[in-house]
PDB file of N, CA and C in Angstrom:
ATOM      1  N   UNK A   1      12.202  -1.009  -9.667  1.00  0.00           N
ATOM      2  CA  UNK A   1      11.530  -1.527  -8.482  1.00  0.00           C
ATOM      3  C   UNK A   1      10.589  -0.462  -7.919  1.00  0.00           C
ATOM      4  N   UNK A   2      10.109  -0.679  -7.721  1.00  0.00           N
ATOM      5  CA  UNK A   2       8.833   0.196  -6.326  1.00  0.00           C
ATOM      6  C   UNK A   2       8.680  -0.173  -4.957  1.00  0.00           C
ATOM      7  N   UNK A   3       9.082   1.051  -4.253  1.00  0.00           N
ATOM      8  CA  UNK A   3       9.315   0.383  -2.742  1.00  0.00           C
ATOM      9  C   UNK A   3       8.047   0.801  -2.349  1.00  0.00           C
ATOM     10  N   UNK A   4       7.613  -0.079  -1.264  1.00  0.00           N
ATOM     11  CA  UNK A   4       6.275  -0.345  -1.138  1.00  0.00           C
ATOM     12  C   UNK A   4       6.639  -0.106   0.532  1.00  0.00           C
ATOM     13  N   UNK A   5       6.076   1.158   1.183  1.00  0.00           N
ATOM     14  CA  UNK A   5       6.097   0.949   2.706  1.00  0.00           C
ATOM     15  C   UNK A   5       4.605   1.079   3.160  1.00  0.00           C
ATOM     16  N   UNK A   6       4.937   0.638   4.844  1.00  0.00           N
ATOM     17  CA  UNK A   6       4.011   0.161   5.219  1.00  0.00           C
ATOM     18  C   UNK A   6       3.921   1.078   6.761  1.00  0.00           C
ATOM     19  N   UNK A   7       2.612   1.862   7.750  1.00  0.00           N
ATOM     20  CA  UNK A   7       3.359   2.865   8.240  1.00  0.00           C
ATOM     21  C   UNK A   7       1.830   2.424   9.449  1.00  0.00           C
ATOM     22  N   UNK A   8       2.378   2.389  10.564  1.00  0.00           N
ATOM     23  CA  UNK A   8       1.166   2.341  12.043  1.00  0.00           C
ATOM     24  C   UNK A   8       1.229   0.771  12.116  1.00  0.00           C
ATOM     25  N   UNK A   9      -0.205   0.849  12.520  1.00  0.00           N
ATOM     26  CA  UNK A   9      -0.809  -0.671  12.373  1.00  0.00           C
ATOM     27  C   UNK A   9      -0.570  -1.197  11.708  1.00  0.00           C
ATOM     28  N   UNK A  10      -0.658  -1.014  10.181  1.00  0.00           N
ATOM     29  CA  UNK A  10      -0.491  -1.683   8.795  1.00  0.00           C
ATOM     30  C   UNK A  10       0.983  -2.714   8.862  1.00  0.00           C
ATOM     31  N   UNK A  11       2.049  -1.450   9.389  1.00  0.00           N
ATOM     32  CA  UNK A  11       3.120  -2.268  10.086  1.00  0.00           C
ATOM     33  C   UNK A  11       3.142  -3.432  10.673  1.00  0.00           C
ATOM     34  N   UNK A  12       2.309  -3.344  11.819  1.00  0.00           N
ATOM     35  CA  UNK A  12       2.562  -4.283  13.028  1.00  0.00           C
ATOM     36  C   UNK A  12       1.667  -5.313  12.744  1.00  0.00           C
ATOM     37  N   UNK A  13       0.420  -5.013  11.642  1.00  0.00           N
ATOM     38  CA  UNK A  13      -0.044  -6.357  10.975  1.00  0.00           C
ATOM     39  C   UNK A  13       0.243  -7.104  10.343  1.00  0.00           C
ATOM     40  N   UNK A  14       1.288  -6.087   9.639  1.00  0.00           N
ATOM     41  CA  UNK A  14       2.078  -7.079   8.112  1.00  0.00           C
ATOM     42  C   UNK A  14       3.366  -7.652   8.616  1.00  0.00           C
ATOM     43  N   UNK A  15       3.604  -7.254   9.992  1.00  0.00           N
ATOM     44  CA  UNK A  15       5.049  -7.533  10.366  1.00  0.00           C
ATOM     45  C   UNK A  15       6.143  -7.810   9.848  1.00  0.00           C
ATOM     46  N   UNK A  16       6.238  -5.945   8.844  1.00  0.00           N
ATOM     47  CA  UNK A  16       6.958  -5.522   7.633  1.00  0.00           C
ATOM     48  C   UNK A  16       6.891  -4.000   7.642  1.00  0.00           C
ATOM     49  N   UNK A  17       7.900  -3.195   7.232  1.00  0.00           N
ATOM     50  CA  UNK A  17       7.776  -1.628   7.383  1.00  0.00           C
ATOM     51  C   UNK A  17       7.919  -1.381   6.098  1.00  0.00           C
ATOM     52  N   UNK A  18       8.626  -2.514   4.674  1.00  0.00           N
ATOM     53  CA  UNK A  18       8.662  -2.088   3.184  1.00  0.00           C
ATOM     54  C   UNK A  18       9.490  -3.142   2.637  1.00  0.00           C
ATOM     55  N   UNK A  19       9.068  -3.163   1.597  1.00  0.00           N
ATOM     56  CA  UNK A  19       9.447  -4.321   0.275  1.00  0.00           C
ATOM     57  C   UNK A  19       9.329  -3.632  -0.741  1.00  0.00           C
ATOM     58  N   UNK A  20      10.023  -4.374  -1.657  1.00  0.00           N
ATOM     59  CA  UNK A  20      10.133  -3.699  -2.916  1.00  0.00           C
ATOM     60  C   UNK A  20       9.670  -4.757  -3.865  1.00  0.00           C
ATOM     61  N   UNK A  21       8.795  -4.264  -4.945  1.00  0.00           N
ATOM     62  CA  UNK A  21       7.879  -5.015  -5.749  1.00  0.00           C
ATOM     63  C   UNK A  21       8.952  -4.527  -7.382  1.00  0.00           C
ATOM     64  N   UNK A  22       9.141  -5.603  -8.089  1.00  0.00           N
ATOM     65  CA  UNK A  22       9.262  -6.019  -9.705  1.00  0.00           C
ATOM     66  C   UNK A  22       8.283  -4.724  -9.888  1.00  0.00           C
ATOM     67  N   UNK A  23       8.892  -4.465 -11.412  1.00  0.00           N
ATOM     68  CA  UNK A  23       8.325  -3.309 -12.332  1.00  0.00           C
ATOM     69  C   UNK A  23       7.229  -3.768 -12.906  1.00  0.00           C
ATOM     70  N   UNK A  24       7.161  -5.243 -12.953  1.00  0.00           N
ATOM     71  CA  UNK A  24       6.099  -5.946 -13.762  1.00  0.00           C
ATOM     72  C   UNK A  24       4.783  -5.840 -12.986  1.00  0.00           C
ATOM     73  N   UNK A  25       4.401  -5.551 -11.377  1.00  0.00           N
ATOM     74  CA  UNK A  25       3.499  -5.039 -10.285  1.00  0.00           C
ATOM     75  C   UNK A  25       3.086  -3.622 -10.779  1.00  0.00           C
ATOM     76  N   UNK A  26       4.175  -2.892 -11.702  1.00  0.00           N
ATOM     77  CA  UNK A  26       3.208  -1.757 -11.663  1.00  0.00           C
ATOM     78  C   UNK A  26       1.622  -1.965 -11.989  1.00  0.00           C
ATOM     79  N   UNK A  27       1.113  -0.029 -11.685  1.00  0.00           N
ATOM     80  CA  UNK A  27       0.003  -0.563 -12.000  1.00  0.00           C
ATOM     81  C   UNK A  27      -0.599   0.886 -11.415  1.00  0.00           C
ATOM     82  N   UNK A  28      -2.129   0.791 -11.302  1.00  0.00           N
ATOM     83  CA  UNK A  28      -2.681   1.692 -10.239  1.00  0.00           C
ATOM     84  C   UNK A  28      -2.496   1.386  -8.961  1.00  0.00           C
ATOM     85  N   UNK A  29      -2.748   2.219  -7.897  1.00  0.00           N
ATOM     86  CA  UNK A  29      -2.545   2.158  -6.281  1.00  0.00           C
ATOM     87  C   UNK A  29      -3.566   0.810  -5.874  1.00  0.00           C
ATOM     88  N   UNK A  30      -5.204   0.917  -6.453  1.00  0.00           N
ATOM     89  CA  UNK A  30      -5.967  -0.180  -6.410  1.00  0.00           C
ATOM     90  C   UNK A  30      -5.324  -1.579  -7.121  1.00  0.00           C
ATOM     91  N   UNK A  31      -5.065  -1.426  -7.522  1.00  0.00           N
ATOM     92  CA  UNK A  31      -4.184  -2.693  -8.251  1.00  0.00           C
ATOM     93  C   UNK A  31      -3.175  -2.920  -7.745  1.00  0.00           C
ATOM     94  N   UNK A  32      -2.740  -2.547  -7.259  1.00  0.00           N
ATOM     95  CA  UNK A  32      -1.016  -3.253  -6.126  1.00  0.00           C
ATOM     96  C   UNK A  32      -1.821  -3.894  -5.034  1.00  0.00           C
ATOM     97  N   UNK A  33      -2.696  -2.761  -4.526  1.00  0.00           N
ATOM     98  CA  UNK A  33      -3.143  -3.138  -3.405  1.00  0.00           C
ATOM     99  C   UNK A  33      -4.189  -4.880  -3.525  1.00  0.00           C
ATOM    100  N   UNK A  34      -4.647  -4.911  -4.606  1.00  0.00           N
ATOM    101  CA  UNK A  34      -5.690  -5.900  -4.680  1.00  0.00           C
ATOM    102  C   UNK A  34      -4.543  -7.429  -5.073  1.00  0.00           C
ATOM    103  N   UNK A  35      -3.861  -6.612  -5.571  1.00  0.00           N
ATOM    104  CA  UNK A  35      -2.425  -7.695  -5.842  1.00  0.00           C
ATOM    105  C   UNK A  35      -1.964  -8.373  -4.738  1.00  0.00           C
ATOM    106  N   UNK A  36      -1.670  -7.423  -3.673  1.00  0.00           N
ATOM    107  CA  UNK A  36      -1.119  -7.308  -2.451  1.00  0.00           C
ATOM    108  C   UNK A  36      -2.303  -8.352  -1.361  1.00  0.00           C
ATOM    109  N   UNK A  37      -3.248  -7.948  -1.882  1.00  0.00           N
ATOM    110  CA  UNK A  37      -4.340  -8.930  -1.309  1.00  0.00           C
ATOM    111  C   UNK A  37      -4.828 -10.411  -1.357  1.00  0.00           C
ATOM    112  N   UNK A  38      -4.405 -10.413  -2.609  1.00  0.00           N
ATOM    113  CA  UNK A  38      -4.748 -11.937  -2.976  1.00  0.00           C
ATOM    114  C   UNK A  38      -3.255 -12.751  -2.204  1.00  0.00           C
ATOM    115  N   UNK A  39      -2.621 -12.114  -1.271  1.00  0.00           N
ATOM    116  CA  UNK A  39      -1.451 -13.229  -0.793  1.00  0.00           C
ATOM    117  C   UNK A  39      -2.167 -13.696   0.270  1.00  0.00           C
ATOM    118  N   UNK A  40      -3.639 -13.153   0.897  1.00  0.00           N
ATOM    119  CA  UNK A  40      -4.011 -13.653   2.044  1.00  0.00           C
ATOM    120  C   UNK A  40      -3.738 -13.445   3.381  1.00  0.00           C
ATOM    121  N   UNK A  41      -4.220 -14.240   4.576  1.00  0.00           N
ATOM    122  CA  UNK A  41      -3.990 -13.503   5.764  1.00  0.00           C
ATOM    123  C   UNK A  41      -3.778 -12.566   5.910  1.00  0.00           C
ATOM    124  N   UNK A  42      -3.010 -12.079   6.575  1.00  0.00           N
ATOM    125  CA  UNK A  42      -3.018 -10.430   7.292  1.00  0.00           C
ATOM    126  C   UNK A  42      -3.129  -9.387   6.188  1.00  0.00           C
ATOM    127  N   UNK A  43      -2.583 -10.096   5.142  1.00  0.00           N
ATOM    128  CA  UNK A  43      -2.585  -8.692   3.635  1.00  0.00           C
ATOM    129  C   UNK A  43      -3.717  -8.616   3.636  1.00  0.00           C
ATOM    130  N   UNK A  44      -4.608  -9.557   3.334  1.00  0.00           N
ATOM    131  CA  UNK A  44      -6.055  -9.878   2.772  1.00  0.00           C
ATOM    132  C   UNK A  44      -7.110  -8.563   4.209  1.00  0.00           C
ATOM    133  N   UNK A  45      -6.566  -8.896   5.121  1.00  0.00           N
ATOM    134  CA  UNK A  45      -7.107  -8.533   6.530  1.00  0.00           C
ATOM    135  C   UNK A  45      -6.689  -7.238   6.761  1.00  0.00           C
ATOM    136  N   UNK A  46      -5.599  -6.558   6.223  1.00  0.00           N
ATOM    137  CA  UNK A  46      -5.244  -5.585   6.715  1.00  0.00           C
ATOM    138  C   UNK A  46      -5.349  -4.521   5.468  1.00  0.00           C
ATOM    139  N   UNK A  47      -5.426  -4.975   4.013  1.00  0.00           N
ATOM    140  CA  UNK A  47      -5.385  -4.136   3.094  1.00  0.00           C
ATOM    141  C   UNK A  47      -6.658  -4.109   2.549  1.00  0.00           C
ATOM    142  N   UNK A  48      -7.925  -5.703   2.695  1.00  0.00           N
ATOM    143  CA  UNK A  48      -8.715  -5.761   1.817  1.00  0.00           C
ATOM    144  C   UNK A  48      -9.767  -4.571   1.294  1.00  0.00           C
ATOM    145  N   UNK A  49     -10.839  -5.031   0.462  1.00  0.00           N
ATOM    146  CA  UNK A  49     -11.861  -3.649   0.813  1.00  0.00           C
ATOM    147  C   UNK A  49     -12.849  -3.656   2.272  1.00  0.00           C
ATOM    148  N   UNK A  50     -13.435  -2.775   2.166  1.00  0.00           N
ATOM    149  CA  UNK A  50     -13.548  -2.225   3.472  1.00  0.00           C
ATOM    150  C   UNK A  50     -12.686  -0.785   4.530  1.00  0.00           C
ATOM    151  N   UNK A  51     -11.532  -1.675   4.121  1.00  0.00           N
ATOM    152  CA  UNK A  51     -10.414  -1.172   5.364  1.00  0.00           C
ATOM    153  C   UNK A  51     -10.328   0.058   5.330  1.00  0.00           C
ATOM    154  N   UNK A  52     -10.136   0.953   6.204  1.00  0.00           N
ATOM    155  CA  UNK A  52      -9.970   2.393   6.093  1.00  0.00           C
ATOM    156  C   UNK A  52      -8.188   2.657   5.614  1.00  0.00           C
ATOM    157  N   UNK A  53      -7.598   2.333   4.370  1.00  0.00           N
ATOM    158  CA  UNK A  53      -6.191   2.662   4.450  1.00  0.00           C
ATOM    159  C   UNK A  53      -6.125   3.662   3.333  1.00  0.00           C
ATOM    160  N   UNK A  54      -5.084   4.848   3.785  1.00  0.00           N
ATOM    161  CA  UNK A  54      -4.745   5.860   2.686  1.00  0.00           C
ATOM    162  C   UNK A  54      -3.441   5.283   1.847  1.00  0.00           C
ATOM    163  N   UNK A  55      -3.315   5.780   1.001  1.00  0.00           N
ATOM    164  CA  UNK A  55      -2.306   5.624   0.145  1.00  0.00           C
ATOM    165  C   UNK A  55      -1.255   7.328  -0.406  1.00  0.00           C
ATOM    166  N   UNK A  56       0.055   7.130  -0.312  1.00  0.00           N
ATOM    167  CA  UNK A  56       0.475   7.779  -1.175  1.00  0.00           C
ATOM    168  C   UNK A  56       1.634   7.751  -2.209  1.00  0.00           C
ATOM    169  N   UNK A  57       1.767   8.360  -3.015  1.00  0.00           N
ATOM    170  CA  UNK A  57       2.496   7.910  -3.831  1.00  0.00           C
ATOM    171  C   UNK A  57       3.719   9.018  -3.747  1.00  0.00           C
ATOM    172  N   UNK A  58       5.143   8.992  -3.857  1.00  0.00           N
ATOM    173  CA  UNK A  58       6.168   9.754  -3.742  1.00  0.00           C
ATOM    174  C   UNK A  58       6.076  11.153  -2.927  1.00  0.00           C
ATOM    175  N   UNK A  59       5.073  10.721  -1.671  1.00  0.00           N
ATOM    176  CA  UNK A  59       5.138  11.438  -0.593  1.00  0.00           C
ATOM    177  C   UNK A  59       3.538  12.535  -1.047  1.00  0.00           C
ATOM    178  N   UNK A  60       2.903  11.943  -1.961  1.00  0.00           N
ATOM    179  CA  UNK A  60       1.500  12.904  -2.174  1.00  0.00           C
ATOM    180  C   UNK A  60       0.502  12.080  -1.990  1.00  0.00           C
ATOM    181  N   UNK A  61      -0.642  12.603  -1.248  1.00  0.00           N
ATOM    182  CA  UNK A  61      -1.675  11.826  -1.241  1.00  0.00           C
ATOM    183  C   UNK A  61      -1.897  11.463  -2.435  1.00  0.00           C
ATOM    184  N   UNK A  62      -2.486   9.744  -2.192  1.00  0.00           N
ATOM    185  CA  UNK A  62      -2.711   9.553  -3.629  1.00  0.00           C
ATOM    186  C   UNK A  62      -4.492   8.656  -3.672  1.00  0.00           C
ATOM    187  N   UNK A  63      -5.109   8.541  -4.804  1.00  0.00           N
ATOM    188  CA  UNK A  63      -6.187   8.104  -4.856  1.00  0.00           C
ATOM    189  C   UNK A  63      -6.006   6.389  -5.279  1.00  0.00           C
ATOM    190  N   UNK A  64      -7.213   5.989  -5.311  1.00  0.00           N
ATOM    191  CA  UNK A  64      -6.994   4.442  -5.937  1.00  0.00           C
ATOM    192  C   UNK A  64      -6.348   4.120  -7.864  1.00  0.00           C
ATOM    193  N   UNK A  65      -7.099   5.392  -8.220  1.00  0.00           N
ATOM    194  CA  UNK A  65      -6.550   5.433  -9.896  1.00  0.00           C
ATOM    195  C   UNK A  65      -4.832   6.031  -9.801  1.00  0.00           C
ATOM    196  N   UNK A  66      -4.541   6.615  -8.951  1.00  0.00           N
ATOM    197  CA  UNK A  66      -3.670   7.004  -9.404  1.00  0.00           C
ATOM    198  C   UNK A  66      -2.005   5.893  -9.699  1.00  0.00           C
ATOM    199  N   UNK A  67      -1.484   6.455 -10.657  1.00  0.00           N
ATOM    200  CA  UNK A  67      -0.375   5.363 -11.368  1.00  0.00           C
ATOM    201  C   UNK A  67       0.811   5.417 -10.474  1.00  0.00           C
ATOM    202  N   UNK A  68       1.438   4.283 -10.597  1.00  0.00           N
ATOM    203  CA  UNK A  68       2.579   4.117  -9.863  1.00  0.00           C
ATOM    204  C   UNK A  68       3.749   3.066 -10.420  1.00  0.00           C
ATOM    205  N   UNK A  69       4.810   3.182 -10.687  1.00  0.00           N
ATOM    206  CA  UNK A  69       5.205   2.732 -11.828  1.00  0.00           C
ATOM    207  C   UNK A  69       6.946   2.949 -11.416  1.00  0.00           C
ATOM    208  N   UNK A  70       7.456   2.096 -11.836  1.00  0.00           N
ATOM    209  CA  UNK A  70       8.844   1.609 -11.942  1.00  0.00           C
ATOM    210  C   UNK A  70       9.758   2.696 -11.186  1.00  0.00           C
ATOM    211  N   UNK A  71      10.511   2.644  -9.627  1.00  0.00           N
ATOM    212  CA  UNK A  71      11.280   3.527  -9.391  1.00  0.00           C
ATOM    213  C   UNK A  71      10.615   5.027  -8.430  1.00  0.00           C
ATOM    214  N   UNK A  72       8.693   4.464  -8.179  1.00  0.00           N
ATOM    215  CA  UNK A  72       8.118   5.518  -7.266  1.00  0.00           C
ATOM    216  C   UNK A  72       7.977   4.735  -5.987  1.00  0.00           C
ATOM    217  N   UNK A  73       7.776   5.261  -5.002  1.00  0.00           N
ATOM    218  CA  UNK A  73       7.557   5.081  -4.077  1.00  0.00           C
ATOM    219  C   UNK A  73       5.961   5.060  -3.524  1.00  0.00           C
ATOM    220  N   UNK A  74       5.597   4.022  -3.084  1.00  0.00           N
ATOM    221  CA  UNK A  74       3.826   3.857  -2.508  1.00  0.00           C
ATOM    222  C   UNK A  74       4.281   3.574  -1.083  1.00  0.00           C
ATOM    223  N   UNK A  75       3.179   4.201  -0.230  1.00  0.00           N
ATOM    224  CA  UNK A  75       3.003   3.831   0.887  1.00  0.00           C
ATOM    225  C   UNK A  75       1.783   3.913   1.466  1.00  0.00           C
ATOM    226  N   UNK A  76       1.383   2.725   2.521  1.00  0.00           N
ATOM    227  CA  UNK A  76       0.282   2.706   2.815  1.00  0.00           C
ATOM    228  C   UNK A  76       0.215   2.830   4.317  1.00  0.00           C
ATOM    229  N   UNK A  77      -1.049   3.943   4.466  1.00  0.00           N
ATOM    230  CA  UNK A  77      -1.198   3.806   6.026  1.00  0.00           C
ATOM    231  C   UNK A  77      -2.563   3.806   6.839  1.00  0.00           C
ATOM    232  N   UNK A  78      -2.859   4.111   7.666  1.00  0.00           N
ATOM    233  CA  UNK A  78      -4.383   4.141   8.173  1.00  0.00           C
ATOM    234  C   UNK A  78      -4.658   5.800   8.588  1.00  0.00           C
ATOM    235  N   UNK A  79      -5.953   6.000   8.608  1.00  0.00           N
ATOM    236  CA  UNK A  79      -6.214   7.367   8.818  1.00  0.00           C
ATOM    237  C   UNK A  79      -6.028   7.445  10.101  1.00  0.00           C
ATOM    238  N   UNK A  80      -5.685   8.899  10.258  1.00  0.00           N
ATOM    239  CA  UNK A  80      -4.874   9.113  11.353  1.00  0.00           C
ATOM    240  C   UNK A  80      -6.010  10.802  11.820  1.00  0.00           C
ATOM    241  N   UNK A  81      -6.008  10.284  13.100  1.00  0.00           N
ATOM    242  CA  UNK A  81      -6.956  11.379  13.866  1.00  0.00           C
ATOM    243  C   UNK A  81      -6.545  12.114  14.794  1.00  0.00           C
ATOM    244  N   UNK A  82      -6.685  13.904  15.245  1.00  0.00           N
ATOM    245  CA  UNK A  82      -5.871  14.302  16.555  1.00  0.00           C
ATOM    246  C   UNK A  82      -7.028  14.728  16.806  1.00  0.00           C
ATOM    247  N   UNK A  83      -6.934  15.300  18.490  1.00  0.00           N
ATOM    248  CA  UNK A  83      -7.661  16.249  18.982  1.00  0.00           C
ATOM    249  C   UNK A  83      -6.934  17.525  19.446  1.00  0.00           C
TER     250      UNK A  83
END
């Protein structure tokens, strides 16, 4: 499985903090995510392109190519700004 969390806004849009996706979802980070998209509404709205969301994979920033695969952990969040 791949647990899939969800962290800020992304949260309170998906009104979900993590699920766990079948091994058969692996894939790249862009590819879950575009997966993740085609369910529509708020996914579509909150993950589509455009959106400003980071990704990481087993706690490392991760890019859109990068692999993710049976038993890692992805999480997605929005960029985050201090002063």
């Amino acid at each position: 499985m791949i647990r899939v969390r969800y962290f800020a806004s992304l949260r309170e849009a998906l009104g979900t903090a993590e699920e766990a996706l079948a091994p058969e979802h692996a894939g790249t980070v862009a590819e879950i995510r575009a997966g993740l998209c085609e369910r529509g509404g708020a996914w579509a709205a909150a993950l589509g392109d455009g959106r400003p969301v980071l990704a990481a994979v087993n706690q490392l920033m991760a890019g859109p190519d990068t692999q993710v695969t049976d038993g890692d952990e992805l999480a997605f969040f929005p960029p985050v700004t201090g002063g």
